[in-house]
Protein backbone atom coordinates (compact mmCIF):
# COMPACT_ATOMS: atom_id res chain seq x y z
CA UNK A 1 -0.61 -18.69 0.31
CA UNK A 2 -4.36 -18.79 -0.32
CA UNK A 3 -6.37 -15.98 0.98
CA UNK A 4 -8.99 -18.54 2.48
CA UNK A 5 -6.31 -20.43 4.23
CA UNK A 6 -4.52 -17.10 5.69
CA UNK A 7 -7.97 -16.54 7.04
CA UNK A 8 -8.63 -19.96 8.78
CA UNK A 9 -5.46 -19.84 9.78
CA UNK A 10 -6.25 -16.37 11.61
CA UNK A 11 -9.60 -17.64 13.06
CA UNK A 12 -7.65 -20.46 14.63
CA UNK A 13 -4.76 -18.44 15.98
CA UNK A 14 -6.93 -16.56 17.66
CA UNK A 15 -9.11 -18.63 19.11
CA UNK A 16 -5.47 -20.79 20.05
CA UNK A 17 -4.60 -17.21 22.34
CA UNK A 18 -8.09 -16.77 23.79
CA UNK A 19 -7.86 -19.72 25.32
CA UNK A 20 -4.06 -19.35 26.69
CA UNK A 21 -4.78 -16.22 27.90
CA UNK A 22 -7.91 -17.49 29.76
CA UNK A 23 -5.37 -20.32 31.57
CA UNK A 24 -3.07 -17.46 32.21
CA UNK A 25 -5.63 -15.51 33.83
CA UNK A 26 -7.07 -18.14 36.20
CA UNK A 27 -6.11 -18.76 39.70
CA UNK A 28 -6.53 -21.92 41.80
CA UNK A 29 -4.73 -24.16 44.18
CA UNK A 30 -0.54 -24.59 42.88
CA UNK A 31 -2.11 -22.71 40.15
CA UNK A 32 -0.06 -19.63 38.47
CA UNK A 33 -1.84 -16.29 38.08
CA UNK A 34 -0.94 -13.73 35.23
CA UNK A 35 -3.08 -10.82 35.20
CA UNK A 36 -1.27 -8.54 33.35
CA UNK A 37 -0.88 -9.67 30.08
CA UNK A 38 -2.67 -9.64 26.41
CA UNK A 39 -1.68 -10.74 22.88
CA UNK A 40 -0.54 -8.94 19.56
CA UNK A 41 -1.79 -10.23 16.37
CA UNK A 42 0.43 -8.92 13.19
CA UNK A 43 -1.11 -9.34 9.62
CA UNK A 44 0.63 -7.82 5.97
CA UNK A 45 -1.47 -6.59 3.05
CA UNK A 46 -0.77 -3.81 0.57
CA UNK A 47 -1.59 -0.73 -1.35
CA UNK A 48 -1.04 -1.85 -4.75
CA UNK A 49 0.03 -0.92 -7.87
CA UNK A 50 -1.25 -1.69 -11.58
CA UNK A 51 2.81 -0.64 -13.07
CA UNK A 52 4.31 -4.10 -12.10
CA UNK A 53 3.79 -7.69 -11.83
CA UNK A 54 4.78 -8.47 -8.62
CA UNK A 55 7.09 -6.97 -5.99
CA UNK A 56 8.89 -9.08 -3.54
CA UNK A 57 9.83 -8.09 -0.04
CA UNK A 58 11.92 -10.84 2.21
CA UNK A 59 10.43 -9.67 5.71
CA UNK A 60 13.73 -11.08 8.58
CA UNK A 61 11.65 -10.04 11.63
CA UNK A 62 9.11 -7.45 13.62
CA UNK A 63 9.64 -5.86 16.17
CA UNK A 64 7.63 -2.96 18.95
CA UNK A 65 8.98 -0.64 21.39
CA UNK A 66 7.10 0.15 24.54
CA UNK A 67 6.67 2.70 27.03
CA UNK A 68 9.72 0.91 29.13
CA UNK A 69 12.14 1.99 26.21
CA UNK A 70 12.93 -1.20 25.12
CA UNK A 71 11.93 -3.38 21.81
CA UNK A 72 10.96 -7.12 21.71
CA UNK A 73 10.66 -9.48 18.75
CA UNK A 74 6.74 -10.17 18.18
CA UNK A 75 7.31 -12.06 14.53
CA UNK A 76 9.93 -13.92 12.66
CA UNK A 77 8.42 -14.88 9.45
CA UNK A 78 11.60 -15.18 7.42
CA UNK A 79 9.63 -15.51 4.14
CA UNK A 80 9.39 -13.67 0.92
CA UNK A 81 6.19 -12.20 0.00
CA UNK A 82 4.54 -11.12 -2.93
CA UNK A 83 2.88 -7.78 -2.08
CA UNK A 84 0.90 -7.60 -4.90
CA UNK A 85 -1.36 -10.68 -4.12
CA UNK A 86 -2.14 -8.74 -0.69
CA UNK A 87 -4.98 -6.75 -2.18
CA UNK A 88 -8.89 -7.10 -1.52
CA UNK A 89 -8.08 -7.50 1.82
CA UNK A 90 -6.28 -10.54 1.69
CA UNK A 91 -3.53 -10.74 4.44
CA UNK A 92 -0.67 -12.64 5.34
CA UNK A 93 -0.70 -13.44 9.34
CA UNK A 94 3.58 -12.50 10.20
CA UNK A 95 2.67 -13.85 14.03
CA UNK A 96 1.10 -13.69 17.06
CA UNK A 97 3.03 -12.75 20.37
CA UNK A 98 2.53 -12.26 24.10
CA UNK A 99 3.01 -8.77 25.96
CA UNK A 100 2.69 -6.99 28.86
CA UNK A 101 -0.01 -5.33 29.11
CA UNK A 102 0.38 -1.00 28.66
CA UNK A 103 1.05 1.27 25.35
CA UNK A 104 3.58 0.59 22.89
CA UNK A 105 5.45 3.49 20.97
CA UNK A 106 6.46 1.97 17.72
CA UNK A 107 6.89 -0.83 15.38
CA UNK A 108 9.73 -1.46 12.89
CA UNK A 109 9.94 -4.26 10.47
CA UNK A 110 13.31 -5.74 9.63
CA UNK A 111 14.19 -6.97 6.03
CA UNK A 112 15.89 -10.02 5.30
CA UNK A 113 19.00 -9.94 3.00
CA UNK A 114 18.79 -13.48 1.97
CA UNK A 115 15.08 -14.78 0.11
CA UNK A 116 13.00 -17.73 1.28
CA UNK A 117 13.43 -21.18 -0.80
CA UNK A 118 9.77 -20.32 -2.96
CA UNK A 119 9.11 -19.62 -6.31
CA UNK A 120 7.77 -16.91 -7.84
CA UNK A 121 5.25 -16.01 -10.27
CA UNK A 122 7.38 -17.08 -13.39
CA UNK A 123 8.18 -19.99 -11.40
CA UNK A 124 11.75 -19.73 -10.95
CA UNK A 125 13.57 -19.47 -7.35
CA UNK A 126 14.07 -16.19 -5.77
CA UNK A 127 16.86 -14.99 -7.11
CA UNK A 128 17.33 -11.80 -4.48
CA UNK A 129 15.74 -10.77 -1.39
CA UNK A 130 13.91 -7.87 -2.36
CA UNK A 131 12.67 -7.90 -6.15
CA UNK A 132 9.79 -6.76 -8.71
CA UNK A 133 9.17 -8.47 -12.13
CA UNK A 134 8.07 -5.95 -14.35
CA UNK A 135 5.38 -6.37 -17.15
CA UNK A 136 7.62 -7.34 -19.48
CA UNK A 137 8.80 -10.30 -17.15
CA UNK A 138 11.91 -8.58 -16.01
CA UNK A 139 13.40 -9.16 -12.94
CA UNK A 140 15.02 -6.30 -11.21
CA UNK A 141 16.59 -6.05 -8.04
CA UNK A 142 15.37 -4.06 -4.90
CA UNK A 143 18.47 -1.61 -3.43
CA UNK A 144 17.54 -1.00 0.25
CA UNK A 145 19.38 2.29 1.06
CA UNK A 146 21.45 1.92 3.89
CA UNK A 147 19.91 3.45 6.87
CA UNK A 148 17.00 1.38 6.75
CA UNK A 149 19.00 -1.73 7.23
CA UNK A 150 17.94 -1.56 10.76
CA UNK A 151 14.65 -1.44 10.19
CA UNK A 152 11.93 0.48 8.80
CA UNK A 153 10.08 1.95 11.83
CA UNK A 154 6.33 3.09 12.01
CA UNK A 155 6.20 5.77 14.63
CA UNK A 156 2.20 4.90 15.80
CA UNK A 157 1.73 4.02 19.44
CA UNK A 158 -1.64 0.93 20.25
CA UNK A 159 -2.38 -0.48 23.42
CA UNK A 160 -1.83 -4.07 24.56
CA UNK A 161 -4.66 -5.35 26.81
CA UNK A 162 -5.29 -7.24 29.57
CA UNK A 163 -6.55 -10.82 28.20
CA UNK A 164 -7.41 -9.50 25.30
CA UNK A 165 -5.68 -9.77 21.76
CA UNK A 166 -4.96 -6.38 19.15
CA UNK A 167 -4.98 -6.97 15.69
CA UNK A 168 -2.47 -4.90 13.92
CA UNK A 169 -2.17 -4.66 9.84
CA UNK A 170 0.91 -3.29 8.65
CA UNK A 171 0.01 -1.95 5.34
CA UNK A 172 2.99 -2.00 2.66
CA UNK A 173 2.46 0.25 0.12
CA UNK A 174 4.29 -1.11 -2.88
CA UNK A 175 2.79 2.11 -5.25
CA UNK A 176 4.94 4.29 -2.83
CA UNK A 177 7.74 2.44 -2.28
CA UNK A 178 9.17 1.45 -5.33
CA UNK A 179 11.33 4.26 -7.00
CA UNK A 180 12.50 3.99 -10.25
CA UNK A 181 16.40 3.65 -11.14
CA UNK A 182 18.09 6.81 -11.57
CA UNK A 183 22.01 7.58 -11.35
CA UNK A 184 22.28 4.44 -9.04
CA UNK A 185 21.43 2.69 -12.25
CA UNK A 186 18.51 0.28 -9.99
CA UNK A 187 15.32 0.55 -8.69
CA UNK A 188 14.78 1.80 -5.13
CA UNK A 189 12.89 0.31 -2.39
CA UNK A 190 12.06 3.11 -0.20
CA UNK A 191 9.45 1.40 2.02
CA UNK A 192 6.56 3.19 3.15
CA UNK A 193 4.21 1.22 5.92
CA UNK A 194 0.74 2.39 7.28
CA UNK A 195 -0.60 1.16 10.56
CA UNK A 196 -3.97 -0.19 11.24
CA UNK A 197 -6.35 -1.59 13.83
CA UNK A 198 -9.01 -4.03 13.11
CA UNK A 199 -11.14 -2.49 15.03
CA UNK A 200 -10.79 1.02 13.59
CA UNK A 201 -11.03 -0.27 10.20
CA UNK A 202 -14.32 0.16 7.75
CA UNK A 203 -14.50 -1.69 4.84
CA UNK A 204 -15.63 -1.00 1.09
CA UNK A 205 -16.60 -2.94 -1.77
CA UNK A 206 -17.53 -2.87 -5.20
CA UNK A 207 -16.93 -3.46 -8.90
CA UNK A 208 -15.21 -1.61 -11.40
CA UNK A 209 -16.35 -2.14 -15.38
CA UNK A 210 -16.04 -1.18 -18.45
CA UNK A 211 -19.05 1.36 -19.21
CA UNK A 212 -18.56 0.55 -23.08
CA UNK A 213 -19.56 -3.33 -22.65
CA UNK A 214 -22.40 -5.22 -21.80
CA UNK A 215 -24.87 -6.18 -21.42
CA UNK A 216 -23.34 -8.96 -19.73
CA UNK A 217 -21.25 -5.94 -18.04
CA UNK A 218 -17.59 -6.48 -18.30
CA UNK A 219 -15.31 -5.88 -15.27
CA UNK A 220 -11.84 -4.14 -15.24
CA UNK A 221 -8.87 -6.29 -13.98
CA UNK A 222 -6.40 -4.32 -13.01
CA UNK A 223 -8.25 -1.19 -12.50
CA UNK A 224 -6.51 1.00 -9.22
CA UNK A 225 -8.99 1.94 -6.61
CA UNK A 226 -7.51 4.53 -3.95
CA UNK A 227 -8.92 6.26 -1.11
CA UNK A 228 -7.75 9.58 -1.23
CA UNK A 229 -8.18 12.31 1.70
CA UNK A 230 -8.95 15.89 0.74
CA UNK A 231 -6.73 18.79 2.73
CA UNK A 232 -6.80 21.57 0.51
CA UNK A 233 -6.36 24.17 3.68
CA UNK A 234 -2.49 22.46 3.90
CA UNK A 235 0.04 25.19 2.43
CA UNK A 236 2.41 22.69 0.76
CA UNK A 237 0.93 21.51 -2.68
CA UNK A 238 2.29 18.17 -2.20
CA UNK A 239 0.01 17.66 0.77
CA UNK A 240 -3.16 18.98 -0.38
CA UNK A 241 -3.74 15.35 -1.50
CA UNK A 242 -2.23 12.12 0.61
CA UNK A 243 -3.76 8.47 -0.64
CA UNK A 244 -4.87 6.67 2.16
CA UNK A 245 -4.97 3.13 1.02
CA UNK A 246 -5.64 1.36 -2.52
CA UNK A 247 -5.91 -1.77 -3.97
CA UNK A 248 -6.01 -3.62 -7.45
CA UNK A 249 -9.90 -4.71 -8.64
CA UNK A 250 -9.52 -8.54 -8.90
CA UNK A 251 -8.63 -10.83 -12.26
CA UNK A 252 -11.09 -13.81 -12.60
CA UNK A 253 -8.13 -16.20 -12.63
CA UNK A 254 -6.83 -14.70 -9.37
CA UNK A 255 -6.91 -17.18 -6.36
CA UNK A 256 -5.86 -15.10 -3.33
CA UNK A 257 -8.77 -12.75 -4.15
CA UNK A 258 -11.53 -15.20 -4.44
CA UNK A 259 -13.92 -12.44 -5.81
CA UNK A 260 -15.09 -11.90 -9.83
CA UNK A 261 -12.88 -10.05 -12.33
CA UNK A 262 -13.06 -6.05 -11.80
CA UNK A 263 -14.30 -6.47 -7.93
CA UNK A 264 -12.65 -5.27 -5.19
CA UNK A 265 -12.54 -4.79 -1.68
CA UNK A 266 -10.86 -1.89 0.57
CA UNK A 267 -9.90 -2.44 4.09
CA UNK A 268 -10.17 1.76 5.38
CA UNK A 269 -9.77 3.70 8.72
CA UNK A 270 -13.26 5.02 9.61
CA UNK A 271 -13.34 8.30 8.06
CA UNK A 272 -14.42 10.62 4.96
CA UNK A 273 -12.84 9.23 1.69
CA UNK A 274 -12.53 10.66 -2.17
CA UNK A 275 -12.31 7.56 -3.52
CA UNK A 276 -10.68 7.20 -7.33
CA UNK A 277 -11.08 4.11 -10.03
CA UNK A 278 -8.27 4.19 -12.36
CA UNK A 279 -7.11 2.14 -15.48
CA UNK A 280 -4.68 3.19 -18.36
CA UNK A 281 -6.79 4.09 -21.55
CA UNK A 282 -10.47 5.26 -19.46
CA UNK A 283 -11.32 8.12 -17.74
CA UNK A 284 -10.88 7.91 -14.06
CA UNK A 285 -13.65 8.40 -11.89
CA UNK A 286 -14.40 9.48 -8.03
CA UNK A 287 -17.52 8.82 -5.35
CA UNK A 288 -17.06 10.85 -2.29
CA UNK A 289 -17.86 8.41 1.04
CA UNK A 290 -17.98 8.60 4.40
CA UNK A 291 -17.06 5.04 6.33
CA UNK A 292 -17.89 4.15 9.99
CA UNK A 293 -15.73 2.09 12.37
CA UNK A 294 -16.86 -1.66 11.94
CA UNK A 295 -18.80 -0.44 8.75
CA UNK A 296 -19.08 -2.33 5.41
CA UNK A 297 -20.07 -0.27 2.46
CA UNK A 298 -21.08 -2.25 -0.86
CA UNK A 299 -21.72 -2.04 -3.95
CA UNK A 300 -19.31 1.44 -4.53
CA UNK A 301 -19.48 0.58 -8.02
CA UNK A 302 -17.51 2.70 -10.92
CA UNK A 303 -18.13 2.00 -14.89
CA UNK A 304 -14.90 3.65 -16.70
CA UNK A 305 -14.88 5.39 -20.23
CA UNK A 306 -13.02 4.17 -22.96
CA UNK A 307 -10.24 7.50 -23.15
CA UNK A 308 -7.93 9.24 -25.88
CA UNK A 309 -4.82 9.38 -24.17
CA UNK A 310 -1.23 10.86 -24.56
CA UNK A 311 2.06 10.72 -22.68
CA UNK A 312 4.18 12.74 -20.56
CA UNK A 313 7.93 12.33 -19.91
CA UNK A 314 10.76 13.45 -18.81
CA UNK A 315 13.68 13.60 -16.67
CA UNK A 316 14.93 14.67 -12.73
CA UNK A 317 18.01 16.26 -11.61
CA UNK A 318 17.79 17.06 -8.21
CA UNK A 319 21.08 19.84 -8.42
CA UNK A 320 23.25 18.91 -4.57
CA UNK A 321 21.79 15.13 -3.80
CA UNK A 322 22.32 13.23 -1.34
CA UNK A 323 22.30 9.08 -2.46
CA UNK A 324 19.64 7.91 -3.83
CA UNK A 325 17.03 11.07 -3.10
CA UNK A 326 14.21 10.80 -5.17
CA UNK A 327 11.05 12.98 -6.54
CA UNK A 328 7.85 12.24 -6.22
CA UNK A 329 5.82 13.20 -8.98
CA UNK A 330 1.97 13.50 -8.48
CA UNK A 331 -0.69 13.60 -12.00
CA UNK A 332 -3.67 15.42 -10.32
CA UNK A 333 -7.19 16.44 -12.17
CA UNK A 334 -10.30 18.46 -10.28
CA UNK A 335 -13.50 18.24 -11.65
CA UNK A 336 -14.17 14.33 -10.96
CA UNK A 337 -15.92 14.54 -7.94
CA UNK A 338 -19.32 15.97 -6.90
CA UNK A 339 -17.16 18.74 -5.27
CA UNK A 340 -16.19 19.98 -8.78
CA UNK A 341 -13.51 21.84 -6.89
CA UNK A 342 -12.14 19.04 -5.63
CA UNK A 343 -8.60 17.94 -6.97
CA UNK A 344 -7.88 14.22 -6.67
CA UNK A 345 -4.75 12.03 -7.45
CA UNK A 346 -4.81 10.16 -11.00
CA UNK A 347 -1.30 8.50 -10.86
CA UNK A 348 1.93 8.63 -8.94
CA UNK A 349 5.29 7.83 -9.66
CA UNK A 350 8.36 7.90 -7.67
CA UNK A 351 12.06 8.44 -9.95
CA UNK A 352 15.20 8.96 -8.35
CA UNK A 353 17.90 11.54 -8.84
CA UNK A 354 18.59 11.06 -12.69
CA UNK A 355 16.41 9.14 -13.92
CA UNK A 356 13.51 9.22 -16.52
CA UNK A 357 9.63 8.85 -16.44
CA UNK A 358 6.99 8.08 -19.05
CA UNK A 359 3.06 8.33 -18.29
CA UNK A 360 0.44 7.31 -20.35
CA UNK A 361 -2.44 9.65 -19.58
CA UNK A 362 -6.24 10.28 -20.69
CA UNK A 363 -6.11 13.77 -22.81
CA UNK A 364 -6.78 16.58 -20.39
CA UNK A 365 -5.65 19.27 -17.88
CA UNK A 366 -3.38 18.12 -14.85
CA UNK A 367 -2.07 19.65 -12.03
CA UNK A 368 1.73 18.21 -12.20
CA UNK A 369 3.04 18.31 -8.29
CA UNK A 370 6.59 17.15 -7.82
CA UNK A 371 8.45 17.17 -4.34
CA UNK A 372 11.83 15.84 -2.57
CA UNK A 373 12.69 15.97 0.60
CA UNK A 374 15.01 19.89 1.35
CA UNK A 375 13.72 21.49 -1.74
CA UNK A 376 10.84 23.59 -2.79
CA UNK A 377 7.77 21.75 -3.97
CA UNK A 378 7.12 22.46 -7.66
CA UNK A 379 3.73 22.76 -9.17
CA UNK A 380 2.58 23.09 -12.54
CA UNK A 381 -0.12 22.82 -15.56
CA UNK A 382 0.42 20.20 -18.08
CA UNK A 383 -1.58 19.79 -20.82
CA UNK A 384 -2.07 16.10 -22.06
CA UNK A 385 -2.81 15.94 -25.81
CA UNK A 386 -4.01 12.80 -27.62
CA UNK A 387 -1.18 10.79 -29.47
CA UNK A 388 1.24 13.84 -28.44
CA UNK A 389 4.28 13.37 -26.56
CA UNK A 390 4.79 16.18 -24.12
CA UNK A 391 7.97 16.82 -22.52
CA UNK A 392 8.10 17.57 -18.77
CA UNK A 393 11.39 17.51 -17.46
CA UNK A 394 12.16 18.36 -13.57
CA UNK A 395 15.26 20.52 -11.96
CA UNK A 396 15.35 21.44 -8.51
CA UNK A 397 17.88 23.62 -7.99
C-alpha cells in the first residue's frame, strides 16, 4: 500500500478514536460513563536489508499481555507484507484497539501459515506464507522454527491511558531475521522485533551519494544506513556493538518512499547514535549524533568512495546443535568515526548450522565477531585483500 495512503489512513484513525473516546468519557442524563479507558495504535516498518529483494511475512494476529495476566487480541491484519517497502519511515497501520486503562507487560505477534490473495513484486500470487525473493528473482521459502509458532513475543511493558491513544511501532528487522540455509537445506526466519513509541522517537534524514559524481550529485539507491550504539565497556565482543535501527536510502522509482533516489529517513529512539552509510563496492562511512525526543535532524548527509574490494567466505559447524541454531557473524572496522577508536558494524550476516557465507568487502582490516547462542563468542582479524578470496571458516566446538 502507498506510504501516503498508510499515512491518511493513520491521521483518520486517529482522529476516528479521539472522538469515541471523548463519547465514552462524557456523562449526561441515560448517558453511559467510561472513564477508564484509552486506545492502542499498532503500526509495522522495518530495519532493512540491501542482500534481498523483498521478504514476505504473513502477520495472523497481535496480541498484549497486561498487568492482570491475561492477553487480548488488539490486531488481525491477516495480510502479507513486504518488509522491505517499510523503510524511510513508511508504516503499515496492523489496527487500532480499545483497553483498559494501566501497564501492559508484553506484545507478541502471531504469524499466519496461509498468505493473503496479493501479488508480489514479480507479480505472481504468494506462493507461501513467509518468503524472500532473492536478487536473482528466486523465491525461497521462510521455515518458522517451531517454538515460535505461538508467537514471537516482545518482552517491553507501555502504558495505556485514560482517553488518550499510544502509538506503538513494531519494528521487524528483516537484516536480523533472515538466516541463511544450512543443514536444514532452507532459509530461516528467526524474527527479531524492536518496540517503539511515537513519542520517544527522533527522527533523521539525509542523502547518501556517490562522492565520485557530479556535479549534478548522484545519489546511492540501495545504500544501508544503520544506527549503531557504542558499548565498548560490555565484556562479550558480540555486544560491544548492537544496531539500533536501519533503513535502505530510497530508489527514484520507489513509490512507498516518496523521497529522491539515495535519500532516506530514520525513525530513532532519542539517544546518542554512530550512525553508518553502507553500499557494496564504496567505503562506508560514520557521523556520530545525538537525537532528542520529538527531534528531526536533516540533512545527515554521507558521499561514499568508489572501493577495491575482496571477499570472504566460508563455512559453520556449530559441533552438538540443537535444530536450526545459527551464527551470527559480525564484519566490524574502527577508524570511521571521529572517535578513531571507535569500532562500528560494516555488514552482518546470519548462517545456520552448516551452511556457507560469501561477503564482498572494501580491502581492509576487520574485526570478524561470530556468536551462537551456549558457545563462546569468537573474535578475530581478517584481512580483506583486493580481488583475493580469503577463506574464513567457523567451528565452535
Amino acid at each position: 500500500m502507498n506510504g501516503s495512503i498508510n499515512r491518511t489512513m493513520k491521521l483518520l484513525s486517529g482522529v476516528l478514536i479521539l472522538i469515541l473516546l471523548a463519547a465514552c468519557g462524557g456523562g449526561g442524563d441515560g448517558g453511559t460513563t467510561v472513564t477508564s479507558m484509552g486506545s492502542l495504535s499498532v503500526s509495522l516498518t522495518d530495519s532493512s536489508t540491501e542482500d534481498y529483494q523483498a521478504v514476505y511475512v504473513t502477520i495472523d494476529r497481535v496480541e498484549v499481555h497486561s498487568d492482570s495476566g491475561s492477553w487480548q487480541t488488539v490486531a488481525t491484519p491477516g495480510t502479507t507484507y513486504n518488509l522491505l517497502e517499510l523503510v524511510n519511515n513508511v508504516r503499515e497501520d496492523l489496527g487500532i484497539a480499545f483497553l483498559d486503562s494501566g501497564h501492559y507487560t508484553q506484545l507478541r505477534m502471531i504469524l499466519g501459515d496461509q498468505p493473503d490473495g496479493g501479488l508480489n513484486i514479480l507479480g505472481l500470487h504468494h506462493q507461501f506464507a513467509n518468503y524472500l525473493i532473492d536478487l536473482t528473482d528466486t523465491i525461497h521459502e521462510l521455515k518458522v522454527p517451531s517454538g515460535l509458532r505461538t508467537g514471537i513475543k516482545v518482552v517491553q511493558g507501555f502504558d495505556i491511558n485514560e482517553n488518550q491513544t499510544t502509538e506503538l511501532i513494531l519494528d521487524f528487522d528483516a537484516a536480523k531475521s533472515i538466516v541463511i540455509a544450512g543443514n536444514s537445506g532452507m532459509h530461516l526466519l528467526k524474527p527479531t522485533i524492536k518496540l517503539l513509541r511515537t513519542v520517544d522517537a527522533a527522527i533523521v534524514t539525509g542523502l547518501v551519494s556517490d562522492a565520485g559524481s557530479g556535479p549534478p550529485v548522484i545519489g546511492i539507491e540501495g545504500a544501508l544506513i544503520s544506527a549503531q550504539v557504542d558499548n565498548r565497556v560490555t565484556s562479550d565482543a558480540k555486544d560491544r556493538v548492537s544496531v539500533e535501527r536501519s533503513t535502505i536510502a530510497a530508489a527514484d522509482d520507489d513509490q512507498t518512499a516518496e523521497i529522491e533516489t539515495g535519500r532516506y529517513a530514520l525513525l530513532l529512539p532519542a539517544g546518542d547514535y554512530n550512525l553508518v552509510a553502507y553500499f557494496t563496492g564504496f567505503e562506508p562511512l560514520c557521523h556520530e549524533i545525538s537525537l532528542a525526543a520529538g527531534s528531526t535532524t536533516a540533512d545527515a548527509d554521507f558521499s561514499l568512495t568508489a572501493a577495491l574490494t575482496g571477499t570472504v567466505q566460508g563455512t559453520v559447524d556449530i559441533i552438538g546443535a540443537v535444530a536450526d541454531q545459527h551464527v551470527t557473524i559480525d564484519f566490524r572496522q574502527a577508524g570511521l568515526c571521529t572517535v578513531l577508536t571507535k569500532v562500528v558494524s560494516v555488514k552482518t550476516v546470519e548462517v545456520e548450522n552448516g551452511g556457507s557465507y560469501s561477503v564482498e568487502l572494501p580491502a581492509g582490516t576487520y574485526q570478524v565477531v561470530s556468536s551462537t547462542p551456549g558457545k563462546a563468542t569468537q573474535s578475530m582479524d581478517v584481512i580483506v585483500t583486493h580481488n583475493v578470496t580469503t577463506q574464513h571458516n567457523l567451528a565452535f566446538p
